[in-house]
N, C-alpha and C. Protein backbone atom coordinates (compact mmCIF):
# COMPACT_ATOMS: atom_id res chain seq x y z
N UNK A 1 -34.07 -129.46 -137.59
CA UNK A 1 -35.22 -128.59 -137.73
C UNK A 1 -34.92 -127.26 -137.06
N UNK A 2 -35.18 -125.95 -137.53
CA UNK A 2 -34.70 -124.98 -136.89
C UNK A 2 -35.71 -124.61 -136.42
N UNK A 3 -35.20 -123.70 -135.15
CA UNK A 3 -36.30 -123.28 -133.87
C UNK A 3 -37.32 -122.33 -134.20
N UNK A 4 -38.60 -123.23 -134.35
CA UNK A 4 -39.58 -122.17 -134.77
C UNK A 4 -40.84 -122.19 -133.64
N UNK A 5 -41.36 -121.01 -133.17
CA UNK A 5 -41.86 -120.87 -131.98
C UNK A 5 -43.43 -122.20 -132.53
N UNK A 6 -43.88 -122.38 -131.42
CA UNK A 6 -44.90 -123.28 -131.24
C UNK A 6 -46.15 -122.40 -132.06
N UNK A 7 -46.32 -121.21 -132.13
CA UNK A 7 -47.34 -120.63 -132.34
C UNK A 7 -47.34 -120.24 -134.04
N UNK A 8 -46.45 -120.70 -134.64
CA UNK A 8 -45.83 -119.64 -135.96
C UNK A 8 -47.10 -120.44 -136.75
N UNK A 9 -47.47 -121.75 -137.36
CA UNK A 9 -48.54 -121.88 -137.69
C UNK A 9 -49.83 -121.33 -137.72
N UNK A 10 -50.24 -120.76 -136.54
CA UNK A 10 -51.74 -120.20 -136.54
C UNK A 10 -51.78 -118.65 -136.61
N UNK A 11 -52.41 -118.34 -137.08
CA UNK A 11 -52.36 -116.55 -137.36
C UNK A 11 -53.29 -116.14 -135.58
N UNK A 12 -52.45 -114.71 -135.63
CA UNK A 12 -52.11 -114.30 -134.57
C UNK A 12 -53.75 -113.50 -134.07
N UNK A 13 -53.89 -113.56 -133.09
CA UNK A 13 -55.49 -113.62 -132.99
C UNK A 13 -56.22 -112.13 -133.65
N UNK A 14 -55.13 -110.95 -133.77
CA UNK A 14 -55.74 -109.79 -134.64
C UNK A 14 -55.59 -109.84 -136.10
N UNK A 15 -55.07 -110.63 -136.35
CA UNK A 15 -54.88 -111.33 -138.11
C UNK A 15 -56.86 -111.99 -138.43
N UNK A 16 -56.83 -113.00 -137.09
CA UNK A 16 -57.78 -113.59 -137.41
C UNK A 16 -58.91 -112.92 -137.54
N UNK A 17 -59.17 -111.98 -136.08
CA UNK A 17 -60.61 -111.24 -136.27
C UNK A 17 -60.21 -110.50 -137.37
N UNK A 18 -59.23 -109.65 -138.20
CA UNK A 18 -59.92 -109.32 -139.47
C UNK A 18 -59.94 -109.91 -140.16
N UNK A 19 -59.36 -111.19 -140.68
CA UNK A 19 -59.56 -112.15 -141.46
C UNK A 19 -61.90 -112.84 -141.30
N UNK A 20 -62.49 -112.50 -140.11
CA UNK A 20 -63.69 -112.75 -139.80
C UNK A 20 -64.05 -111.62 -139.73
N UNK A 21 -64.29 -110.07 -140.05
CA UNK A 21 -64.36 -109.12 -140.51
C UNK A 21 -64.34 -108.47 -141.54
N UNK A 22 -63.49 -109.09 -142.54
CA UNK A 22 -63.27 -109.38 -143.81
C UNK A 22 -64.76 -110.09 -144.32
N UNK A 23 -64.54 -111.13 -143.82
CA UNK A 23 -65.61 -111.85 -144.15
C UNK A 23 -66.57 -111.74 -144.43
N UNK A 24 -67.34 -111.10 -142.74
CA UNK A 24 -68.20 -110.23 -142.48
C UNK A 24 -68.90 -109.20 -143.70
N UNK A 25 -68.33 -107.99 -143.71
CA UNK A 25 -68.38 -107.49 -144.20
C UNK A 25 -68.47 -107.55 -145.87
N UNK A 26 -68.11 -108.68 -146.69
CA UNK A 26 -68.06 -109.04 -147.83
C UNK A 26 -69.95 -109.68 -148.15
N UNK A 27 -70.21 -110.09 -146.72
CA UNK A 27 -71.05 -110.67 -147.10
C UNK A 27 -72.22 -110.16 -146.83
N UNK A 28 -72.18 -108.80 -146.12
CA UNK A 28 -73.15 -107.72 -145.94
C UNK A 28 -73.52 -107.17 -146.69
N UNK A 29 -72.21 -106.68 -147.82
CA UNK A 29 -72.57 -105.86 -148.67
C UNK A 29 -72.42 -106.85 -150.37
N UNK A 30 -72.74 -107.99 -150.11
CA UNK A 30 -73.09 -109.05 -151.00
C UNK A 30 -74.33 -108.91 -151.12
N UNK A 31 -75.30 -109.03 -149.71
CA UNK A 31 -76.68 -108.75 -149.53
C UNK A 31 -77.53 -107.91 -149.38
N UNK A 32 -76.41 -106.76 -149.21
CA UNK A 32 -77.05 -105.56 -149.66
C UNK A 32 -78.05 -104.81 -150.66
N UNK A 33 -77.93 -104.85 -151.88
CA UNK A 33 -79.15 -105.07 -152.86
C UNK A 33 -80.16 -105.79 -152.36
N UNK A 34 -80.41 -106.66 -152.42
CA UNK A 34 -81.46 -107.53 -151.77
C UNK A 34 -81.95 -107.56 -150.46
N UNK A 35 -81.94 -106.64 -149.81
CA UNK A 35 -82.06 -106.50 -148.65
C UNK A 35 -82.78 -105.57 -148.60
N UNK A 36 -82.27 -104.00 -149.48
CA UNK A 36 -83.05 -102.59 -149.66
C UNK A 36 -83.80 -102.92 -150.76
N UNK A 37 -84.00 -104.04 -151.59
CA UNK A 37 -84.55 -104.18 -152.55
C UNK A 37 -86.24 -104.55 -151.90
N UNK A 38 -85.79 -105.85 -150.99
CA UNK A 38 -87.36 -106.10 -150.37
C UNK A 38 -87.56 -105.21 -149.09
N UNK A 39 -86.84 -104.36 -148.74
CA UNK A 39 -87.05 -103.57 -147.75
C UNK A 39 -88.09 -102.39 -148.46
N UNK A 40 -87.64 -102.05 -149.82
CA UNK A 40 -88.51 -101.02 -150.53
C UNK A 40 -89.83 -101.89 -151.05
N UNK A 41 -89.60 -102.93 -150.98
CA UNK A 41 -91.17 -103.53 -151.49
C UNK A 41 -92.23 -104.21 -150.05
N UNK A 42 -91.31 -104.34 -149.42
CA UNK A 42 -92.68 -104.75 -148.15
C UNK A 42 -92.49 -103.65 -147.10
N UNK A 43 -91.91 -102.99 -147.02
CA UNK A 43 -92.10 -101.76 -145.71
C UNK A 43 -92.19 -100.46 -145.73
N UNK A 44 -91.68 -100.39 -147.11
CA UNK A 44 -91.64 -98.62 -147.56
C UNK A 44 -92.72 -97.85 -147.31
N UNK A 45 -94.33 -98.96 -147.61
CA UNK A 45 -95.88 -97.82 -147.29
C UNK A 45 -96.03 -97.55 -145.94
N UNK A 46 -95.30 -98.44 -145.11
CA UNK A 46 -95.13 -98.02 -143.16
C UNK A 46 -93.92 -97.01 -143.36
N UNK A 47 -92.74 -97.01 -143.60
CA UNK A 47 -91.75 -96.52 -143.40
C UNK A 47 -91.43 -95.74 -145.01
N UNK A 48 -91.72 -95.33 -145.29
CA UNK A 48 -91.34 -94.86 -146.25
C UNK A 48 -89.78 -94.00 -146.71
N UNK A 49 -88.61 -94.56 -146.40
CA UNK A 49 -87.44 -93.94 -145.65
C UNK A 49 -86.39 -94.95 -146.86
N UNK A 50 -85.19 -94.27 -146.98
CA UNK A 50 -84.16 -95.72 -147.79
C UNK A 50 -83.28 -96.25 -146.64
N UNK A 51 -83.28 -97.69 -146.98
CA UNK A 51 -82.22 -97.93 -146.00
C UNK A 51 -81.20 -97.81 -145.70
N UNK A 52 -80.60 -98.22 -144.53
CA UNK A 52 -79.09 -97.82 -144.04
C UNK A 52 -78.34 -98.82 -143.70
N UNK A 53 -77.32 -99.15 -144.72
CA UNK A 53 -76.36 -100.47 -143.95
C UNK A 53 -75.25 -99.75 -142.97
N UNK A 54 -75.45 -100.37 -141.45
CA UNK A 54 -74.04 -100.49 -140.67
C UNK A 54 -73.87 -101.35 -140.64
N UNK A 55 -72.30 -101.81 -140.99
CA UNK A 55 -71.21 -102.97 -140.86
C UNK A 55 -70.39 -102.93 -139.43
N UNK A 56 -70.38 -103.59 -138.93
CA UNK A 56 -70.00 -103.77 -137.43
C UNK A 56 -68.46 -104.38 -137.73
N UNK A 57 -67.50 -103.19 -137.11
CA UNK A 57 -66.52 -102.89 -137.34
C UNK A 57 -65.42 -103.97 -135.92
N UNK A 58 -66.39 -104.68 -135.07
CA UNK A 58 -66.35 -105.28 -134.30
C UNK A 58 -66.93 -106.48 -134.13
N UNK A 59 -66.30 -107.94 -133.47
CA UNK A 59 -67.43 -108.54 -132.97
C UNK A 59 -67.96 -108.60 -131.37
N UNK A 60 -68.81 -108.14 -131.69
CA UNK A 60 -69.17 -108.16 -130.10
C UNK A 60 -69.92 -108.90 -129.29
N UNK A 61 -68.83 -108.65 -128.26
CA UNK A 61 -69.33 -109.90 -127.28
C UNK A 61 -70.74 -110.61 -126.85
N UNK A 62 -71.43 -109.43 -126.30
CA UNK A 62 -72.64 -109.67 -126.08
C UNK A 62 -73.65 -110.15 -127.25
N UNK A 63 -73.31 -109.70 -128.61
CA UNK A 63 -73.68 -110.41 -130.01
C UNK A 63 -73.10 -110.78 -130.65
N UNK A 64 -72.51 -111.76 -130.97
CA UNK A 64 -70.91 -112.21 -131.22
C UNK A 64 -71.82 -113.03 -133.10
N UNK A 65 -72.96 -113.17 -132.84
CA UNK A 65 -73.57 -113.47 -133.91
C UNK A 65 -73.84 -112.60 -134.94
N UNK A 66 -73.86 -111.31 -134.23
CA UNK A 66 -74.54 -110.09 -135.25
C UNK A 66 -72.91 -109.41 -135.85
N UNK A 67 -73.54 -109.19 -137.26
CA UNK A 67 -72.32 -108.83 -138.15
C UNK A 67 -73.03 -107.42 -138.65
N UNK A 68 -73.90 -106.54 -138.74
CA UNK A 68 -74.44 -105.20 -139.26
C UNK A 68 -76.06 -105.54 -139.44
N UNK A 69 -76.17 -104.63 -139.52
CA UNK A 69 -77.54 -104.72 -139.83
C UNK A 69 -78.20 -102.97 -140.66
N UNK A 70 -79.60 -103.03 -141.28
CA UNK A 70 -80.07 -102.04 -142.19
C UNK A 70 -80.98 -101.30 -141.22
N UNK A 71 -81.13 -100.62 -141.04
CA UNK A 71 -82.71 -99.63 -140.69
C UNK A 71 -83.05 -98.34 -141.41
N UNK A 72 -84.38 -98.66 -141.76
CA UNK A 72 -85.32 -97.81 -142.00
C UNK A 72 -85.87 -97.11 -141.25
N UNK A 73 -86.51 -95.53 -141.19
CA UNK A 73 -86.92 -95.05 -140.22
C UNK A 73 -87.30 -93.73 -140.77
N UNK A 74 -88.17 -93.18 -140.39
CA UNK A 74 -89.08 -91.90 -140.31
C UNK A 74 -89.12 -91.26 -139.11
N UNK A 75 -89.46 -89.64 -139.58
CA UNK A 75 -89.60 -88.89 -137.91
C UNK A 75 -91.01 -88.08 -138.12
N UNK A 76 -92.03 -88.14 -137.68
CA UNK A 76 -93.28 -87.13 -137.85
C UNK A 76 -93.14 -86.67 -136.63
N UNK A 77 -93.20 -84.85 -136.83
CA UNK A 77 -92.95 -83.99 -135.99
C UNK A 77 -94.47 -83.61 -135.99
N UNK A 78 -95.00 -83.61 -134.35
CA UNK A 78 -96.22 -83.13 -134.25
C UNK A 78 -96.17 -81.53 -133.66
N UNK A 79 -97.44 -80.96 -132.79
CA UNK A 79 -97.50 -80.05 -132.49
C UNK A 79 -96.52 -79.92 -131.19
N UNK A 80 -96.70 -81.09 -130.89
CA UNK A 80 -96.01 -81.01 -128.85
C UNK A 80 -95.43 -82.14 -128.83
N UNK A 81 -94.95 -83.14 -129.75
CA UNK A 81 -94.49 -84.56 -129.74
C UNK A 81 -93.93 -84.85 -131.06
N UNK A 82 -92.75 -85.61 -130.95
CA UNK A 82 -92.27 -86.18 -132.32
C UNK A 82 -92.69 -88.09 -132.21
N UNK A 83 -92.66 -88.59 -133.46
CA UNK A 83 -92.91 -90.21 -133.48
C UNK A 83 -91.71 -90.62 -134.45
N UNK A 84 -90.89 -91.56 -134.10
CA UNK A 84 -90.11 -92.12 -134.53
C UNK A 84 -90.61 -93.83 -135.35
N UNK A 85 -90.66 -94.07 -136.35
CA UNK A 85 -91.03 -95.22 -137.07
C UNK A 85 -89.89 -96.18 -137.39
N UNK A 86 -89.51 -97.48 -136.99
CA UNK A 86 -88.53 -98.30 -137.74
C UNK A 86 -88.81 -99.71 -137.56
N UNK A 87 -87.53 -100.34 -138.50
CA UNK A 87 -87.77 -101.58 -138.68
C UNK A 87 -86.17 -101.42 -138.62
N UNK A 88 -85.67 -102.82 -138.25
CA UNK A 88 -84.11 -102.96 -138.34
C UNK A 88 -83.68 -104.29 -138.82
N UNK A 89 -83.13 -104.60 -139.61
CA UNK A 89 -82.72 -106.18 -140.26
C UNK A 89 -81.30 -106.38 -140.19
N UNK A 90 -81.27 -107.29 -138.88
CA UNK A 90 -80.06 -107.50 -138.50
C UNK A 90 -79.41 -108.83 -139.51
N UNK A 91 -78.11 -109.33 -139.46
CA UNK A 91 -77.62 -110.43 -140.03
C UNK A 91 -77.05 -111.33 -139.35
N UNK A 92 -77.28 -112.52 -138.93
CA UNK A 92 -76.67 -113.24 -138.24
C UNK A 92 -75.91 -114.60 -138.21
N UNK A 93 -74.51 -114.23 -138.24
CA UNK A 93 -73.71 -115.02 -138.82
C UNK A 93 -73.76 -116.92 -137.85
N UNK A 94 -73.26 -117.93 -138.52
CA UNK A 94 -72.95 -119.02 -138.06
C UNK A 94 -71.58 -119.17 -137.41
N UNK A 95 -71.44 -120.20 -137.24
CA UNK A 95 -69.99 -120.12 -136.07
C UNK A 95 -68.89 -120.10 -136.99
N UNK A 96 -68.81 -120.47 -138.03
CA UNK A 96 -67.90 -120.29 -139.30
C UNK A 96 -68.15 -118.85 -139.87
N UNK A 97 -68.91 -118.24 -139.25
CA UNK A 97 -69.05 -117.00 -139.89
C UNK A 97 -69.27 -116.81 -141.25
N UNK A 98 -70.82 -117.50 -141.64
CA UNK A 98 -71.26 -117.53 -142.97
C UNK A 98 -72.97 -116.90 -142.65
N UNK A 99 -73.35 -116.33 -143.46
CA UNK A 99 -74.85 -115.66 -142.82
C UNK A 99 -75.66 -116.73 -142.93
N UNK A 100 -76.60 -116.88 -141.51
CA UNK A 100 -77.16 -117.91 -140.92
C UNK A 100 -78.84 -117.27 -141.25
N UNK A 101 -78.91 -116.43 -141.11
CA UNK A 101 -80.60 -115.65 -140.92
C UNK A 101 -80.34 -114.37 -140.72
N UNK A 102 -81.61 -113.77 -140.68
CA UNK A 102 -81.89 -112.91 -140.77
C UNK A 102 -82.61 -112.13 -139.68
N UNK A 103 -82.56 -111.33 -138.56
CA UNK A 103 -83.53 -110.94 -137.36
C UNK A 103 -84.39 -109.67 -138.05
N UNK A 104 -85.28 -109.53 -137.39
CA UNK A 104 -86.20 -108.44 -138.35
C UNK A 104 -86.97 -107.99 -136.97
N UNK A 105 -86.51 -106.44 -136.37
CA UNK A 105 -87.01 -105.86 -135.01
C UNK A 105 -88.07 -104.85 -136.39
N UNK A 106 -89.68 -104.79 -135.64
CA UNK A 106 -90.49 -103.67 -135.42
C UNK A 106 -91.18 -103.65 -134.72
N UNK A 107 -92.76 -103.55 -134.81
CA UNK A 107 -93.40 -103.61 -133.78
C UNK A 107 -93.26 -105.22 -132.98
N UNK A 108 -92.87 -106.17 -133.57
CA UNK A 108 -92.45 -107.80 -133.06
C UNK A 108 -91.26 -107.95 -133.54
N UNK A 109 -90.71 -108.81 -132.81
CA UNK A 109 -89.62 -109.27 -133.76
C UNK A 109 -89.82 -110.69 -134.35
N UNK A 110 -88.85 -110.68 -135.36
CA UNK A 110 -89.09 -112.04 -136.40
C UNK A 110 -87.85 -112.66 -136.62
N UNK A 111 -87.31 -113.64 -136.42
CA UNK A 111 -86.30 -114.29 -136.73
C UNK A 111 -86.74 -115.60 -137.94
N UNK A 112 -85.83 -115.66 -139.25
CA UNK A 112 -86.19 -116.12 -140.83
C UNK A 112 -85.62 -117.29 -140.54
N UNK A 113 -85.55 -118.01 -141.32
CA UNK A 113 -85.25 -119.97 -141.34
C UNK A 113 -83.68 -119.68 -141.64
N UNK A 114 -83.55 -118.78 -142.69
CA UNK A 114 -82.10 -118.73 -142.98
C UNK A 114 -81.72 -116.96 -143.64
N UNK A 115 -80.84 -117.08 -144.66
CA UNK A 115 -80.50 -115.89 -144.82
C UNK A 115 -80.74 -115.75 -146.41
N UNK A 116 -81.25 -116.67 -147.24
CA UNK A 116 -82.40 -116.32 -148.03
C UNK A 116 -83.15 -115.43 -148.29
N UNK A 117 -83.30 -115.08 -149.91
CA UNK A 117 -84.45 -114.23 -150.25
C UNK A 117 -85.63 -114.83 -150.05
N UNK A 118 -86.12 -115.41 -150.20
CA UNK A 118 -87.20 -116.06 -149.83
C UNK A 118 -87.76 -115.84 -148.49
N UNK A 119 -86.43 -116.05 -147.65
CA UNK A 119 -87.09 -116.36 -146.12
C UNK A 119 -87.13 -114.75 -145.63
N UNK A 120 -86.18 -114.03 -146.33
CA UNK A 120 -86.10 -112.89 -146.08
C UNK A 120 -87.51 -112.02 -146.19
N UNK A 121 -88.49 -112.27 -147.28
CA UNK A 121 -89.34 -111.88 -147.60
C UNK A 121 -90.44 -112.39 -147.22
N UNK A 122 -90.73 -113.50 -146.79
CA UNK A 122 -91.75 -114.37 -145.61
C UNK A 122 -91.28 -113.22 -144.50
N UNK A 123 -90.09 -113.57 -143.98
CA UNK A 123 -89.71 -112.54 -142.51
C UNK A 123 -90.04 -110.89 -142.70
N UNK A 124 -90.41 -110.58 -143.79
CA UNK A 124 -90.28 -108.67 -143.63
C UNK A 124 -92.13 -108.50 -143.85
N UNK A 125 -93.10 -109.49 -144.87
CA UNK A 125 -94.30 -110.19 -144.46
C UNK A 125 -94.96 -109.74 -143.17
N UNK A 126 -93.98 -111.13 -142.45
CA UNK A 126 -94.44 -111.21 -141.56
C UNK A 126 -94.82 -109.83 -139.88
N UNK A 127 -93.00 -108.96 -140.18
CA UNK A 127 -92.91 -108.13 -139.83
C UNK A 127 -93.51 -106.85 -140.25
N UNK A 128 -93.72 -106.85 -141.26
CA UNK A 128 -94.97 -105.61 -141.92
C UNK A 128 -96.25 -105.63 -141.00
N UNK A 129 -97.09 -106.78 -141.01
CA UNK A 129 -98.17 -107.32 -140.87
C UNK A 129 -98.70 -106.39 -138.78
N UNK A 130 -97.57 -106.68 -138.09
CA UNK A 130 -97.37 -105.97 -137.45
C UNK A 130 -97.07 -104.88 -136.61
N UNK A 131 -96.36 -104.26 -138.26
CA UNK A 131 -96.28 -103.00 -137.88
C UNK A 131 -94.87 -102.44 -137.40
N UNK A 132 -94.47 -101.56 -137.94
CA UNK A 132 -92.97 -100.68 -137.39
C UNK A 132 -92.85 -100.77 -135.57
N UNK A 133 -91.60 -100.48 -134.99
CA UNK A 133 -91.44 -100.09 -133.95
C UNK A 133 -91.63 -97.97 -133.61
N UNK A 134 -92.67 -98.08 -132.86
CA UNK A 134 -93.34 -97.13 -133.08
C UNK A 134 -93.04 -95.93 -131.55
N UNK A 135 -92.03 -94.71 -131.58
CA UNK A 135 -92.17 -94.02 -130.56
C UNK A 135 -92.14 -92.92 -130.64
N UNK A 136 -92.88 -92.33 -129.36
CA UNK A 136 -93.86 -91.10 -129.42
C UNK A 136 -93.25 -90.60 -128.30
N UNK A 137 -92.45 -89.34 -128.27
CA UNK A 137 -91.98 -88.27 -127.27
C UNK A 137 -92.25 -86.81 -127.02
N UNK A 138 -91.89 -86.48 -126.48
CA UNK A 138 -92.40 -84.99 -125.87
C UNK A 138 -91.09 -84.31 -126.76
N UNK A 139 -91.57 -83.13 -127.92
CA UNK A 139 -90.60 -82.13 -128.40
C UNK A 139 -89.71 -81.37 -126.97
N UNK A 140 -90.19 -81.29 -126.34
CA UNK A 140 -89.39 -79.96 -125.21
C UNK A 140 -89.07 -81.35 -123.96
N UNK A 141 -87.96 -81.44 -123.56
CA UNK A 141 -87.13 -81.95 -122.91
C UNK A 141 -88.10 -81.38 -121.51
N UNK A 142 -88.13 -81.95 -120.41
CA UNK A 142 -88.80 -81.86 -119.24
C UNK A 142 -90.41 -81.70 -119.25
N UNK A 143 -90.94 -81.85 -120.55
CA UNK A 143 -92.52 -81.56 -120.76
C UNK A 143 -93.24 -83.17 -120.20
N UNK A 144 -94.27 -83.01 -119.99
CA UNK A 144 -95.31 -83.90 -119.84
C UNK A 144 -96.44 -84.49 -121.05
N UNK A 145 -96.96 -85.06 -121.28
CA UNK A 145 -98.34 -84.87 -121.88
C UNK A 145 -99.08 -85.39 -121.04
């Protein structure tokens, strides 16, 4: 048998994360349509904005589950204050890295049964019902109200 290192079988651990990046990403923008599709039918009269897919070019540690996610968002500029409006629909993969559910941040957050249209649309429902994540700042940097 000729000398082949112990390791030559398993792909080399930066093979692998893009090989789970690959993945990732295939399956973001698999769900993509369907995602801005019920995003334009249950949130658009709060947010009226198109959505935005980021693909997470990383996995990261601290969210080692989250693979990208969409947000919607508006800016109403007042006289002395701006308000920022959103909703964000994260994706969250299984340990095989197959999409598990769906997280849904606005005014609450909502986590879906799975990663389903269905559940997807119970979850954006549910997150409508409550309302965008909603913030209100001072236009001029050091102002008060």
């Amino acid at each position: 048998m000729p000398n082949v290192p112990a390791r030559a079988g398993r792909p080399k651990t930066k093979t692998r994360a893009s090989g789970v990046l690959a993945r990732r990403r295939a399956a973001l923008h698999t769900l993509d349509p369907m995602v801005r599709r019920l995003l334009g039918r249950r949130v658009a009269q709060q947010v009226p904005a198109p959505p935005s897919l980021t693909v997470y070019d990383s996995v990261y540690p601290a969210t080692p589950q989250v693979g990208g996610h969409w947000t919607v968002a508006t800016v109403r500029l007042g006289w002395w204050t701006h308000t920022v409006r959103s909703y964000a629909v994260s994706l969250l993969f299984d340990a095989a890295h197959r999409p598990r559910r769906f997280r849904i941040s606005g005014a609450r957050e909502v986590m879906t049964r799975d990663a389903s249209e269905a559940a997807l649309a119970e979850g954006l429902t549910e997150a409508a019902a409550a309302g965008p994540q909603e913030t209100t700042t001072p236009l001029f940097p050091g102002s008060s109200l």
